[in-house]
C-alpha atoms as a PDB file:
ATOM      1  CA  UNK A   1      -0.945 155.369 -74.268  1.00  0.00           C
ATOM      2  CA  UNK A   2       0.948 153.181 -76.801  1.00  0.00           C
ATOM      3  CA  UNK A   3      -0.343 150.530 -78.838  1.00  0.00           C
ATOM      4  CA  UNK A   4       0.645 147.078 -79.320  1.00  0.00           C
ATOM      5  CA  UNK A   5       1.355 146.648 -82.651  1.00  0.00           C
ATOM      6  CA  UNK A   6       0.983 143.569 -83.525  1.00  0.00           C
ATOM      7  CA  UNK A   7       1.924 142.219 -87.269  1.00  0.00           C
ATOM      8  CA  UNK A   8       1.034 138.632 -89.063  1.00  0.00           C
ATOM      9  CA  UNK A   9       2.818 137.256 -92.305  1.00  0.00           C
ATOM     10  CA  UNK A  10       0.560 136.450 -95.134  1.00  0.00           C
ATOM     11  CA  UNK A  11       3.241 134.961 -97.431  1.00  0.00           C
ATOM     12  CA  UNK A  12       2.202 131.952 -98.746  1.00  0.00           C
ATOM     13  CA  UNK A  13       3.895 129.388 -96.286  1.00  0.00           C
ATOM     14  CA  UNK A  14       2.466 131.505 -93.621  1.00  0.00           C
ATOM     15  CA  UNK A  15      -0.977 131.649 -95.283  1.00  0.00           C
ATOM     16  CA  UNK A  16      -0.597 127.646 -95.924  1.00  0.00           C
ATOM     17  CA  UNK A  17       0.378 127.204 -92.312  1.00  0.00           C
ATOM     18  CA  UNK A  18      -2.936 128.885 -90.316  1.00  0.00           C
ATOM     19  CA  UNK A  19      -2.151 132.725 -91.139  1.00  0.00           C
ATOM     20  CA  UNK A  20      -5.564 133.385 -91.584  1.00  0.00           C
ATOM     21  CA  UNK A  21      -7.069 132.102 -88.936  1.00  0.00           C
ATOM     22  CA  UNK A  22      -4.703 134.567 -87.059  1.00  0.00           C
ATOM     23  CA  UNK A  23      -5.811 137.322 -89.253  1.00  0.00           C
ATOM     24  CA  UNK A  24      -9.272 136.059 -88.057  1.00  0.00           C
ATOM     25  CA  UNK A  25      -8.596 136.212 -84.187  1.00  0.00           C
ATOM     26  CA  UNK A  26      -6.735 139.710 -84.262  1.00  0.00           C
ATOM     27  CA  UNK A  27      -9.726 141.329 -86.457  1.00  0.00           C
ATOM     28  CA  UNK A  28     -11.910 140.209 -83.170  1.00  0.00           C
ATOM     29  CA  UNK A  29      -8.941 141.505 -80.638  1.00  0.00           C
ATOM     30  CA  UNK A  30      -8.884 144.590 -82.641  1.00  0.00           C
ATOM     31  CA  UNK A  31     -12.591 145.481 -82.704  1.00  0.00           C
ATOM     32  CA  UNK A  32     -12.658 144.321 -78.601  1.00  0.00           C
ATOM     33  CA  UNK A  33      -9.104 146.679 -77.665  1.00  0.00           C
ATOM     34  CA  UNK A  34      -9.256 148.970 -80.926  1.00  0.00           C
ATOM     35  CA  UNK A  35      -7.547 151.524 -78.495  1.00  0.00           C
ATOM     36  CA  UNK A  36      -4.985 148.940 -77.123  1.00  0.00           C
ATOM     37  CA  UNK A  37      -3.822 147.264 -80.605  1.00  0.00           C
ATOM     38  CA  UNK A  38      -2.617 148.432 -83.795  1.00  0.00           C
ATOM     39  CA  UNK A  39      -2.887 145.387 -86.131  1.00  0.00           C
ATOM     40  CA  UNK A  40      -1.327 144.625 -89.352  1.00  0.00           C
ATOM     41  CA  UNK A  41      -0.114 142.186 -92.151  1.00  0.00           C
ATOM     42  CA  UNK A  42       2.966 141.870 -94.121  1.00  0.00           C
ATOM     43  CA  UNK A  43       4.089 139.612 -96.628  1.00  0.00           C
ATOM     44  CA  UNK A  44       7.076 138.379 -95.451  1.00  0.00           C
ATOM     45  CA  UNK A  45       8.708 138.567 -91.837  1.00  0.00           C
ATOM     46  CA  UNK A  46      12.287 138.497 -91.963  1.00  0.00           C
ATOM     47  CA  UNK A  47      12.133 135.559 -94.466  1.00  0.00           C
ATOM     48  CA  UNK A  48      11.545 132.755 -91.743  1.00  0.00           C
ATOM     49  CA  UNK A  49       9.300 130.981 -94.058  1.00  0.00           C
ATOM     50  CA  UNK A  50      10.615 127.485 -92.352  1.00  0.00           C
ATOM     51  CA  UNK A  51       9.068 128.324 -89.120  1.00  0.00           C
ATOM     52  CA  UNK A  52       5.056 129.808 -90.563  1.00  0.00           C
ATOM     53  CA  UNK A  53       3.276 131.188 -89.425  1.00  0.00           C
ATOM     54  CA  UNK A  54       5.158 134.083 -87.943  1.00  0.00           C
ATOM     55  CA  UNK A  55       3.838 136.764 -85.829  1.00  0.00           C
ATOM     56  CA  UNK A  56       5.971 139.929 -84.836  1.00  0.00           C
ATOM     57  CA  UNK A  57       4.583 141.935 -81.690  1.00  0.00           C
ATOM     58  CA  UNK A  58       6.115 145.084 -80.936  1.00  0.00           C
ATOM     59  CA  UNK A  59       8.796 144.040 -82.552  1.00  0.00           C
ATOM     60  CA  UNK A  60       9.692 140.544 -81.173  1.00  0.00           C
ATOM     61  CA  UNK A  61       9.105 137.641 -83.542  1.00  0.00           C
ATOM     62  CA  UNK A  62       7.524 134.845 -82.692  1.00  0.00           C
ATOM     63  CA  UNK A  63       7.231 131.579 -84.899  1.00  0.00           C
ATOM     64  CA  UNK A  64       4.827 128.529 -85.404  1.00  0.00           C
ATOM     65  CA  UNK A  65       2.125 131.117 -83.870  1.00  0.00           C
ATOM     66  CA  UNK A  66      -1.444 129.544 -82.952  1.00  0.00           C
ATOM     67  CA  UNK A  67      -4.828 132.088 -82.617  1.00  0.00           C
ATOM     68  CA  UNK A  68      -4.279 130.955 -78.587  1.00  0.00           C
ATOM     69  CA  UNK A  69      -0.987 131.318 -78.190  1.00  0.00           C
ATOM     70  CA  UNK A  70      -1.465 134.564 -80.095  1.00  0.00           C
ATOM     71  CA  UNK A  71      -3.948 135.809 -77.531  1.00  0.00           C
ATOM     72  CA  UNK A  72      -2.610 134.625 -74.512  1.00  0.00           C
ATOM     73  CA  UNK A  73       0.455 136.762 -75.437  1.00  0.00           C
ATOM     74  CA  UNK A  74      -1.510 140.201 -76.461  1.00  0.00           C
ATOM     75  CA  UNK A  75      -3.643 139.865 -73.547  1.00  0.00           C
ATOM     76  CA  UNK A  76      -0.483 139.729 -71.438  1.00  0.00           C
ATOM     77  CA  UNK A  77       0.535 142.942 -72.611  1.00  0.00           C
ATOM     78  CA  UNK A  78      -2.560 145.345 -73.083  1.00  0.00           C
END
């Protein structure tokens, strides 16, 4: 079975903007579906710095992420 991969930006305007409470919430999803989710940070997401913080999941990117928006979307797809 494949993983969601899941991956947060921890530039700085990301980090400013709520990054690590994200980093926070997908620690917990992690430990809860460790064999659903592949989590990870990067420093910058396709440089859309304007729009922190910015979340890409399985490749889609999604911008001005919350921790619940964040899970409503993972647990729509595990």
């Amino acid at each position: 079975m494949k993983k969601l991969t899941v991956e947060v930006c921890i530039g700085t305007p990301c980090y400013l903007m709520g990054a690590r409470e994200l980093i926070d919430d997908m620690t917990e999803l992690q430990n809860e579906y460790e064999d659903k989710i592949k989590f990870k940070t990067l420093h910058c997401i396709e440089e859309r710095c304007e729009n922190a913080p910015i979340v890409k999941i399985d490749g889609e990117i999604y911008e001005e992420m919350t921790p619940d928006k964040l899970r409503e979307i993972i647990l729509e797809r595990i």
